[in-house]
Protein backbone atom coordinates (compact mmCIF):
# COMPACT_ATOMS: atom_id res chain seq x y z
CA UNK A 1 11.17 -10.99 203.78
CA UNK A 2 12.83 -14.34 203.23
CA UNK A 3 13.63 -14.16 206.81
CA UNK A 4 10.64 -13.49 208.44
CA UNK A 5 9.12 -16.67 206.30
CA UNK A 6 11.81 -19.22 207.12
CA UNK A 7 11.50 -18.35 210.80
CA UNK A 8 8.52 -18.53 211.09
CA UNK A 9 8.24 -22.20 208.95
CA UNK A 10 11.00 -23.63 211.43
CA UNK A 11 8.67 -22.25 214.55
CA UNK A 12 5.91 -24.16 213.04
CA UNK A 13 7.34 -27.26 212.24
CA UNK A 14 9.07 -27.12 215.63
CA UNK A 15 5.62 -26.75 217.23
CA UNK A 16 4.32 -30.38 217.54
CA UNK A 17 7.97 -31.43 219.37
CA UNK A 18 7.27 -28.71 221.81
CA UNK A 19 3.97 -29.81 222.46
CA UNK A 20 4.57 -33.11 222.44
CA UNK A 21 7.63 -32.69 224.83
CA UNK A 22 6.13 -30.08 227.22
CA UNK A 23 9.75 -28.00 226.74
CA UNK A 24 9.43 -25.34 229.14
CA UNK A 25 6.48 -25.31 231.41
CA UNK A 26 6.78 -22.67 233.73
CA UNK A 27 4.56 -23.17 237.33
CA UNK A 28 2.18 -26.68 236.35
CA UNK A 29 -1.16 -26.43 237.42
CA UNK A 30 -2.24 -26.25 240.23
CA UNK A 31 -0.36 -24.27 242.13
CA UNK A 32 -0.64 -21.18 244.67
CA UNK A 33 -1.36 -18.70 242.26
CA UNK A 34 -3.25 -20.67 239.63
CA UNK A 35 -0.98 -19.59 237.04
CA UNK A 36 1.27 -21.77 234.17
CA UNK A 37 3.30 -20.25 231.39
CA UNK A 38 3.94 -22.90 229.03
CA UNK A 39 6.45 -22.54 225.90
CA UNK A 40 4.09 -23.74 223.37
CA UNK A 41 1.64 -20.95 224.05
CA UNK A 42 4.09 -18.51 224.07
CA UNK A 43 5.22 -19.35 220.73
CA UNK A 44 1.50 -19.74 219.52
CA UNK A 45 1.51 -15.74 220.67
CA UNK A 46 4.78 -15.11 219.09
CA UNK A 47 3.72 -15.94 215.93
CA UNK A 48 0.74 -14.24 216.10
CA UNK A 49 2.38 -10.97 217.07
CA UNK A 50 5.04 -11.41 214.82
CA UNK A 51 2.72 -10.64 211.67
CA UNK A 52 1.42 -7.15 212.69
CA UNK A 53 4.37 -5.87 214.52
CA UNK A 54 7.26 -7.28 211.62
CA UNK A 55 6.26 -4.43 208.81
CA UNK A 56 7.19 -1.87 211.45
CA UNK A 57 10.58 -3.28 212.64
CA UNK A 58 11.54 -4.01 209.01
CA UNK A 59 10.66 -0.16 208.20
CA UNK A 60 12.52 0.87 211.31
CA UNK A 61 15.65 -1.03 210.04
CA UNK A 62 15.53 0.59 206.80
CA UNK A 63 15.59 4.12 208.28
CA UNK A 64 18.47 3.49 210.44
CA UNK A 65 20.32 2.39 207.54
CA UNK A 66 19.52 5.15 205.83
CA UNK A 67 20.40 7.55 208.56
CA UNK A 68 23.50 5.75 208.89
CA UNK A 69 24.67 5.57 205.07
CA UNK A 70 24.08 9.58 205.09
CA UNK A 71 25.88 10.14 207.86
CA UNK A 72 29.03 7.91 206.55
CA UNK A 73 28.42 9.84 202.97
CA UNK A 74 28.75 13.28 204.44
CA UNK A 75 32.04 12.58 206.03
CA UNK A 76 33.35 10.73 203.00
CA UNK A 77 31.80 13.88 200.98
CA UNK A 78 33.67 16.43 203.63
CA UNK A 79 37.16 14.47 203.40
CA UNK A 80 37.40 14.40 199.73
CA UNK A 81 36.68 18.22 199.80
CA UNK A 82 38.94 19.22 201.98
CA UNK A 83 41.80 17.12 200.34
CA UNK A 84 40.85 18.55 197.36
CA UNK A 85 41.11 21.91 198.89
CA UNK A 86 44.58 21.37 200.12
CA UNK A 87 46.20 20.10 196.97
């Protein structure tokens, strides 16, 4: 969770330099198709996304872990039985 908080605290403080800079503009206004992508809005979307969908991907993390940890348990498990089956 420590993550999630100090990335989004350097997005925000980075904010006002974007802004203020105009970093990445895609397409200024106007143009043919009436359309500009700007890096500051982005971000402003970013973070706003980042709230609902962050519980999930944190969750999904966990469960690969786990699936992986079991997996690497079971063969650990299997080798140590069949040594001990051996000797």
């Amino acid at each position: 969770m420590r993550a999630n908080s100090s990335e989004l605290t350097c997005l925000v403080l980075s904010l006002p330099f974007i802004k203020e800079q105009g970093m990445f503009i895609l397409g200024r206004l106007p143009n043919a198709f009436n359309f500009e992508l700007a890096y500051y809005t982005m971000c402003l979307i970013g973070m706003a996304l980042y709230v609902p969908i962050f519980p999930q991907l944190y969750l999904y993390m966990f469960g690969q872990r786990k699936k992986y940890l079991s997996k690497l348990k079971a063969s650990k498990a299997f080798k140590e039985f069949k040594m001990k089956k051996t000797a």
